[in-house]
N, C-alpha and C. Protein backbone atom coordinates (compact mmCIF):
# COMPACT_ATOMS: atom_id res chain seq x y z
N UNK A 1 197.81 55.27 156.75
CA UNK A 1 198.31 54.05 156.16
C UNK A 1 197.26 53.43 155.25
N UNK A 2 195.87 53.16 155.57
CA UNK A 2 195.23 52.77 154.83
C UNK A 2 194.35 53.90 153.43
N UNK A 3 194.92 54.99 153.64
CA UNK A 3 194.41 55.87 153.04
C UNK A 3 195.49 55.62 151.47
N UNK A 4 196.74 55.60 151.99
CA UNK A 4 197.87 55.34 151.03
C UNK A 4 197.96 54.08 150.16
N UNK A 5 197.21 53.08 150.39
CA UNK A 5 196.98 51.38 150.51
C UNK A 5 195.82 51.95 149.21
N UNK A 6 194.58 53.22 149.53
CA UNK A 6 193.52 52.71 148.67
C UNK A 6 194.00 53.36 147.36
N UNK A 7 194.59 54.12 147.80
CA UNK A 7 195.29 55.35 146.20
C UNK A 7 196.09 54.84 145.59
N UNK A 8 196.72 53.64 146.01
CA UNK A 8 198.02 52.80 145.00
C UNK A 8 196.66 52.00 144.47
N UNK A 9 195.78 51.03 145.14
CA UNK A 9 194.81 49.97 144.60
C UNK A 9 193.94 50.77 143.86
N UNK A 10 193.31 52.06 143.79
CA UNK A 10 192.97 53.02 142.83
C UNK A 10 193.62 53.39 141.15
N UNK A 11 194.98 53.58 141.92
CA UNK A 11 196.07 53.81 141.00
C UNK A 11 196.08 52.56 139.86
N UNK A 12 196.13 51.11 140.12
CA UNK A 12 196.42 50.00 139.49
C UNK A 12 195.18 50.02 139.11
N UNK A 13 194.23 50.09 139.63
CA UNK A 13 192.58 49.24 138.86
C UNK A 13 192.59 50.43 137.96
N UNK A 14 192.97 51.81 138.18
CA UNK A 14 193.12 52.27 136.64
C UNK A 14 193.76 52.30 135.43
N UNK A 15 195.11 52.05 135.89
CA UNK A 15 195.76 51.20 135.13
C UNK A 15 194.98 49.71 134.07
N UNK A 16 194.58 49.30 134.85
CA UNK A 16 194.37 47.93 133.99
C UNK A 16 192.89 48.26 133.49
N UNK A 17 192.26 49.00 134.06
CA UNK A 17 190.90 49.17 132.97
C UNK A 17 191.30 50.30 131.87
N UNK A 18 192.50 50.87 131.89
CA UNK A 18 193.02 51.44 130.66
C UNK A 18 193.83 50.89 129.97
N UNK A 19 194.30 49.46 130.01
CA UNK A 19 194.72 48.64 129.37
C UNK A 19 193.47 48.28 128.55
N UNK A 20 192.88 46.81 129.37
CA UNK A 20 191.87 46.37 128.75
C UNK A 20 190.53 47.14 127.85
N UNK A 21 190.66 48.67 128.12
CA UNK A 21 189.58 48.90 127.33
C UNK A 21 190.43 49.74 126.30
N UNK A 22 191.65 50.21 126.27
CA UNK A 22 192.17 50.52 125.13
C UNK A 22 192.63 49.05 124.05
N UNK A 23 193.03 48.25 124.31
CA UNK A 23 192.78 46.80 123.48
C UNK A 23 191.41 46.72 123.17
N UNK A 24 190.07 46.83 123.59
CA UNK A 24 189.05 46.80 123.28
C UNK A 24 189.26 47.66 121.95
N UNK A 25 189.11 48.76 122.23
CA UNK A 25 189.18 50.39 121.07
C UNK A 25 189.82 50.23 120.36
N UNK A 26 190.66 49.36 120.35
CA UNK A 26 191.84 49.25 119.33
C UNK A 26 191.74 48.04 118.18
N UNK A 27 190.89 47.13 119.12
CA UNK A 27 190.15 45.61 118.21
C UNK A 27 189.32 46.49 117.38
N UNK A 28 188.53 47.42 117.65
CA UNK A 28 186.96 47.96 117.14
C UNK A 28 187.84 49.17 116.18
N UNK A 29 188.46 49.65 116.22
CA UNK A 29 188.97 50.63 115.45
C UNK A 29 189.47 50.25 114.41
N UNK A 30 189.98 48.97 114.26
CA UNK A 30 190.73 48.62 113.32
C UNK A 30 190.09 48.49 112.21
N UNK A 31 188.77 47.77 111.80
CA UNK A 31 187.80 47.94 110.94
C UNK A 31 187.62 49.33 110.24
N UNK A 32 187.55 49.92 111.10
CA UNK A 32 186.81 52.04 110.50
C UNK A 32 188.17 52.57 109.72
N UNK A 33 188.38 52.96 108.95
CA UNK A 33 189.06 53.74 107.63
C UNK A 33 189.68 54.67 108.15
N UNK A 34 188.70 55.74 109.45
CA UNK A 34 189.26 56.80 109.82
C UNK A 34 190.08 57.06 111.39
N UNK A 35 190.00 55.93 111.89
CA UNK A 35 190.16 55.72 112.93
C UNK A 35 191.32 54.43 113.33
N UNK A 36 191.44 53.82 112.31
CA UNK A 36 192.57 52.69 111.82
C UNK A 36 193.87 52.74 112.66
N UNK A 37 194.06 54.27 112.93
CA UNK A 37 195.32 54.32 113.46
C UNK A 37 195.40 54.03 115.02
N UNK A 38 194.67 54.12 115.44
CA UNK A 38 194.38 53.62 116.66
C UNK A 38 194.33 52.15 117.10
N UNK A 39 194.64 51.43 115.95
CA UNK A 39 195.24 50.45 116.37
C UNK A 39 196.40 50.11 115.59
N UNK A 40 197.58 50.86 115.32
CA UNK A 40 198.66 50.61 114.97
C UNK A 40 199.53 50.63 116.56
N UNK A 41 200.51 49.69 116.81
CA UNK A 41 200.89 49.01 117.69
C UNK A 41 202.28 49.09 117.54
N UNK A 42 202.50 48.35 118.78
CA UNK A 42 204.06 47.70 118.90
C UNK A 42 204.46 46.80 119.37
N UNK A 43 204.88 45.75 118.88
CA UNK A 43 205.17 44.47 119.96
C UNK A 43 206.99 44.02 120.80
N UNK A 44 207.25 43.95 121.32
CA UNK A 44 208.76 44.08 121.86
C UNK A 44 209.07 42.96 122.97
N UNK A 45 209.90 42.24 123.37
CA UNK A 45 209.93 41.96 124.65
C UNK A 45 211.28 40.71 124.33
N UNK A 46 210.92 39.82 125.06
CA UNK A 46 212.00 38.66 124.88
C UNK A 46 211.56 37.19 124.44
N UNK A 47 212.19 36.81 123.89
CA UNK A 47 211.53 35.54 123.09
C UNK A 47 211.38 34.41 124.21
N UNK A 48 210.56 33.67 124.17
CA UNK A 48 210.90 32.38 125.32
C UNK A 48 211.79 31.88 125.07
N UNK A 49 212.26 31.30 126.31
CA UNK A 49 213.95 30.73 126.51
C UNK A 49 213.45 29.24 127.40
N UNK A 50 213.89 28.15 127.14
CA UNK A 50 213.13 26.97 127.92
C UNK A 50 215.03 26.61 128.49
N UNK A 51 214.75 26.48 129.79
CA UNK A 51 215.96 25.95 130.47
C UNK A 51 215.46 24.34 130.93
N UNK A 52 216.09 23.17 130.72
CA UNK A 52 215.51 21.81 131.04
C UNK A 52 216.83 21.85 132.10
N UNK A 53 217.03 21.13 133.52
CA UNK A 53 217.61 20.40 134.82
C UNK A 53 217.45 19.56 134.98
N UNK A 54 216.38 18.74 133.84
CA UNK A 54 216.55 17.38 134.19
C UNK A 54 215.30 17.07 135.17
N UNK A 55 215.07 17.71 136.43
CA UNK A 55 214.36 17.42 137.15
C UNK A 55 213.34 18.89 137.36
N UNK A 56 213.65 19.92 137.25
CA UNK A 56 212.90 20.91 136.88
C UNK A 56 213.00 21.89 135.47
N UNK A 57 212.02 21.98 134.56
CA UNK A 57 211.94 22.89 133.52
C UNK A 57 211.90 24.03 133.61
N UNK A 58 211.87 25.12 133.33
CA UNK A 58 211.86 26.91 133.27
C UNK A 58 211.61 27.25 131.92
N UNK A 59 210.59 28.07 131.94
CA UNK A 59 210.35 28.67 130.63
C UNK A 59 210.51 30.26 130.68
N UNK A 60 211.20 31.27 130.23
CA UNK A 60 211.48 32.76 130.65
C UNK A 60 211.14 33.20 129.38
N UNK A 61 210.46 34.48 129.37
CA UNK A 61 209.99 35.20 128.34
C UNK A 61 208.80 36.10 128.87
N UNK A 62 209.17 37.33 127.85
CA UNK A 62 207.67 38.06 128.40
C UNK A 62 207.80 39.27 126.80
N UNK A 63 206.95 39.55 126.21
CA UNK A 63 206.27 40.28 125.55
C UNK A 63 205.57 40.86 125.63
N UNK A 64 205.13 41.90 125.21
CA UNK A 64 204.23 43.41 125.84
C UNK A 64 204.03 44.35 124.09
N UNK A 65 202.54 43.99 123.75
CA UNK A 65 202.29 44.54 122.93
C UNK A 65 201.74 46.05 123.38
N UNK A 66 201.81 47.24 122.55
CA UNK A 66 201.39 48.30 123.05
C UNK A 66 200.38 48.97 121.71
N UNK A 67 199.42 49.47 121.79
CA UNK A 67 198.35 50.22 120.56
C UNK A 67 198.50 51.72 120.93
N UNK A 68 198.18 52.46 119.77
CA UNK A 68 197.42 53.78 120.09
C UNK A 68 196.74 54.11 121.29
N UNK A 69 195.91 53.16 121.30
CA UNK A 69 194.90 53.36 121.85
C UNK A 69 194.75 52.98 123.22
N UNK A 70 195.79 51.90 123.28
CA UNK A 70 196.06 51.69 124.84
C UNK A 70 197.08 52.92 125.36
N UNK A 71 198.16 53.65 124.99
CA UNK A 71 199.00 54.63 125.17
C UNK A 71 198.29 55.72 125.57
N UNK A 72 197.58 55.90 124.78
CA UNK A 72 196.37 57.47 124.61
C UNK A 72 195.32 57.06 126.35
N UNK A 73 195.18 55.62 126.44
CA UNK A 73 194.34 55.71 127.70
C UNK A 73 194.47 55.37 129.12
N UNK A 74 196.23 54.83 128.71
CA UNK A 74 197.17 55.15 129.88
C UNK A 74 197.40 56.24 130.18
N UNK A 75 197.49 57.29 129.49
CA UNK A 75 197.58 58.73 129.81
C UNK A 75 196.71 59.23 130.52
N UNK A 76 195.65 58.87 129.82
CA UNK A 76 194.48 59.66 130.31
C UNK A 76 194.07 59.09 132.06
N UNK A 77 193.94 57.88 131.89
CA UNK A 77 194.22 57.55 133.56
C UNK A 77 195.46 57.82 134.72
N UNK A 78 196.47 58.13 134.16
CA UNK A 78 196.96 58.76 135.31
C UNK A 78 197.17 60.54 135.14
N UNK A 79 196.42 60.91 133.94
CA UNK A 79 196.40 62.39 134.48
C UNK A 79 194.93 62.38 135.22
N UNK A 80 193.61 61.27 135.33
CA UNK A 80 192.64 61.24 136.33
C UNK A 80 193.12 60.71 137.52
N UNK A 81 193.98 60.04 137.45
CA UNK A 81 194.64 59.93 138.81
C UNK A 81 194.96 60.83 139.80
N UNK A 82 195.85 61.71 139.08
CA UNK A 82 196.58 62.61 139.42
C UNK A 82 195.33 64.07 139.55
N UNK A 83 194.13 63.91 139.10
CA UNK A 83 193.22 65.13 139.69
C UNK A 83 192.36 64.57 140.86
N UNK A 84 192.32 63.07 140.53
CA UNK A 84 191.13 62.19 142.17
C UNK A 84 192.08 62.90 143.20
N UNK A 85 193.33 62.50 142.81
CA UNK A 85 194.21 62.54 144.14
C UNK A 85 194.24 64.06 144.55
């Protein structure tokens, strides 16, 4: 049980350090001529929606930009996933 617990919390912290450092690579790439493409992107999601009740507000929306470079290092972390494991 706790063996299964550390390979999902493994699983996610690689996940998100292949987020955040492909957004890194992708800020820094954008400058270089030859490498540019690595930060061509995509942005998609749902626009905010504000619901007012009078007595409680709601705001719903979520957007999810995606780069080269974050795609390319999502990959790459769960095919290291998939050899730790």
């Amino acid at each position: 049980m706790k063996k299964g617990i550390l390979k999902t919390l493994l699983f996610i912290v690689l996940l998100v350090l292949a987020v955040v450092l492909g957004k890194a690579a992708s800020d820094a790439a954008a400058g270089v001529r030859f490498l540019s493409f690595l930060s061509a992107g995509a942005s998609f999601g749902i626009s905010p929606v504000n619901v007012d009740l009078s007595v409680l507000r709601f705001t719903f929306g979520m957007t999810v930009n995606l780069h080269v470079a974050q795609a390319l290092l999502l990959l790459a972390a769960i095919l290291a996933y998939n050899r730790i494991r």
